[in-house]
Protein backbone atom coordinates (compact mmCIF):
# COMPACT_ATOMS: atom_id res chain seq x y z
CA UNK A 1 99.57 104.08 94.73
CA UNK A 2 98.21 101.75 96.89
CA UNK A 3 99.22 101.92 100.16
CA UNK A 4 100.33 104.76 102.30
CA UNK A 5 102.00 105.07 105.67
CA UNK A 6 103.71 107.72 106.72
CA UNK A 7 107.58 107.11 106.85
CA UNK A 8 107.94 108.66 110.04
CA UNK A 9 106.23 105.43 111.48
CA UNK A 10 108.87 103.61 109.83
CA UNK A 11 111.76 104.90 112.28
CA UNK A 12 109.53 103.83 115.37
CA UNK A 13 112.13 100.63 117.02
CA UNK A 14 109.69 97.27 117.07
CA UNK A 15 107.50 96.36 117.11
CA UNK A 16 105.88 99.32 114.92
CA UNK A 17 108.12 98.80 111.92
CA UNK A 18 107.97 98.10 108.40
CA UNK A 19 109.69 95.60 106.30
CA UNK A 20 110.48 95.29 103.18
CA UNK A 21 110.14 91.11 102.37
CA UNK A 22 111.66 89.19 99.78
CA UNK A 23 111.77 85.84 101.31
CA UNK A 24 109.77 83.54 103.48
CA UNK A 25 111.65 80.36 104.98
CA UNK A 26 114.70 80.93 103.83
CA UNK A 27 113.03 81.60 100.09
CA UNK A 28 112.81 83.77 98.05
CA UNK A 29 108.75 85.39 98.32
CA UNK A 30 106.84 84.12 95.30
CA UNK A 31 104.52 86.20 92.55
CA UNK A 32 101.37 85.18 94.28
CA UNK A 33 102.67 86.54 97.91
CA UNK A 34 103.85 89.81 96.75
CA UNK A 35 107.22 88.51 95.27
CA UNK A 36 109.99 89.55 94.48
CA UNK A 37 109.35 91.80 97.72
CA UNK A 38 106.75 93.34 99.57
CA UNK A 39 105.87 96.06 102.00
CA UNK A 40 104.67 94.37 105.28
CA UNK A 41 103.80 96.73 108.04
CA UNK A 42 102.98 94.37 111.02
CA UNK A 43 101.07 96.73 113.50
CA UNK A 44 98.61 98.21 111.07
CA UNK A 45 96.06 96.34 109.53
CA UNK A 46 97.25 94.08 106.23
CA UNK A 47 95.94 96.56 103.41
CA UNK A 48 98.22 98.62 104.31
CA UNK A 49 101.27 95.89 103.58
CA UNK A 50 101.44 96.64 99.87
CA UNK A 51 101.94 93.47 97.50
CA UNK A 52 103.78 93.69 94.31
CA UNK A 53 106.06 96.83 94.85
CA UNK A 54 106.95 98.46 91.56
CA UNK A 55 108.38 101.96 93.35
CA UNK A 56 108.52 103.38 96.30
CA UNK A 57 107.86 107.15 96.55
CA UNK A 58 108.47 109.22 99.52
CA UNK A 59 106.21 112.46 99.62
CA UNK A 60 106.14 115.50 101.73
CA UNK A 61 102.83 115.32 103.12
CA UNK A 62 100.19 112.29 103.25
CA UNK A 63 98.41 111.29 100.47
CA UNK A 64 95.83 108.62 100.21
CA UNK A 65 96.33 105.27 98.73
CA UNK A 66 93.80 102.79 96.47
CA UNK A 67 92.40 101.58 99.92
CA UNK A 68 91.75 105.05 101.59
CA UNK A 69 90.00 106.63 98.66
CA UNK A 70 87.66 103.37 98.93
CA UNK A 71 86.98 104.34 102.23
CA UNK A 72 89.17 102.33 104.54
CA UNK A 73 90.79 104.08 107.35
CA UNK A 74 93.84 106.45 106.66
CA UNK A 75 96.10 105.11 109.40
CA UNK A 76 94.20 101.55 109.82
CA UNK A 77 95.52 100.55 113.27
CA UNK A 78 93.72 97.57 114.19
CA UNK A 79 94.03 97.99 118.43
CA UNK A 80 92.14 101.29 117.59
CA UNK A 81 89.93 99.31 115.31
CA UNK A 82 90.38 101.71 112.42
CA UNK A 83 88.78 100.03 109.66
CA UNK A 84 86.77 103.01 107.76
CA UNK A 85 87.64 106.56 107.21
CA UNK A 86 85.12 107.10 109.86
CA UNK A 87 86.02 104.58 112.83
């Protein structure tokens, strides 16, 4: 797992929402941008815009993701300048 927001942020109407990409340009996305689609959440910072989906999993409660058990924030909102797990 590498990234993971909370789907409940997912439902919030723009601009905190999350896409799921799989073109650019009219397109389609290609294998070194995250092709054939990527997550891009656009209000949190960019780890958390997974590249290279192979599944999506939806989970009861939060658990963290390759960046978070590194030490990057949980949530990683950038106006709160939530970098590290302990900004």
């Amino acid at each position: 797992m590498t990234a993971t927001p909370p789907i409940w942020r997912w439902r919030i109407l723009p601009p905190r929402t999350a896409l799921l990409a799989h073109a650019w340009s009219g397109a389609p996305l290609e294998p070194e941008h995250g092709g054939p689609v990527r997550l891009v959440v656009p209000h949190l910072y960019f780890w958390k815009s997974a590249k290279w989906l192979q599944s999506i999993e939806f989970l009861a409660g939060d658990t963290p993701g390759y960046w978070e058990v590194r030490g990057y924030h949980n949530r990683g909102d950038p106006w709160a300048e939530q970098r590290y797990s302990g900004d």
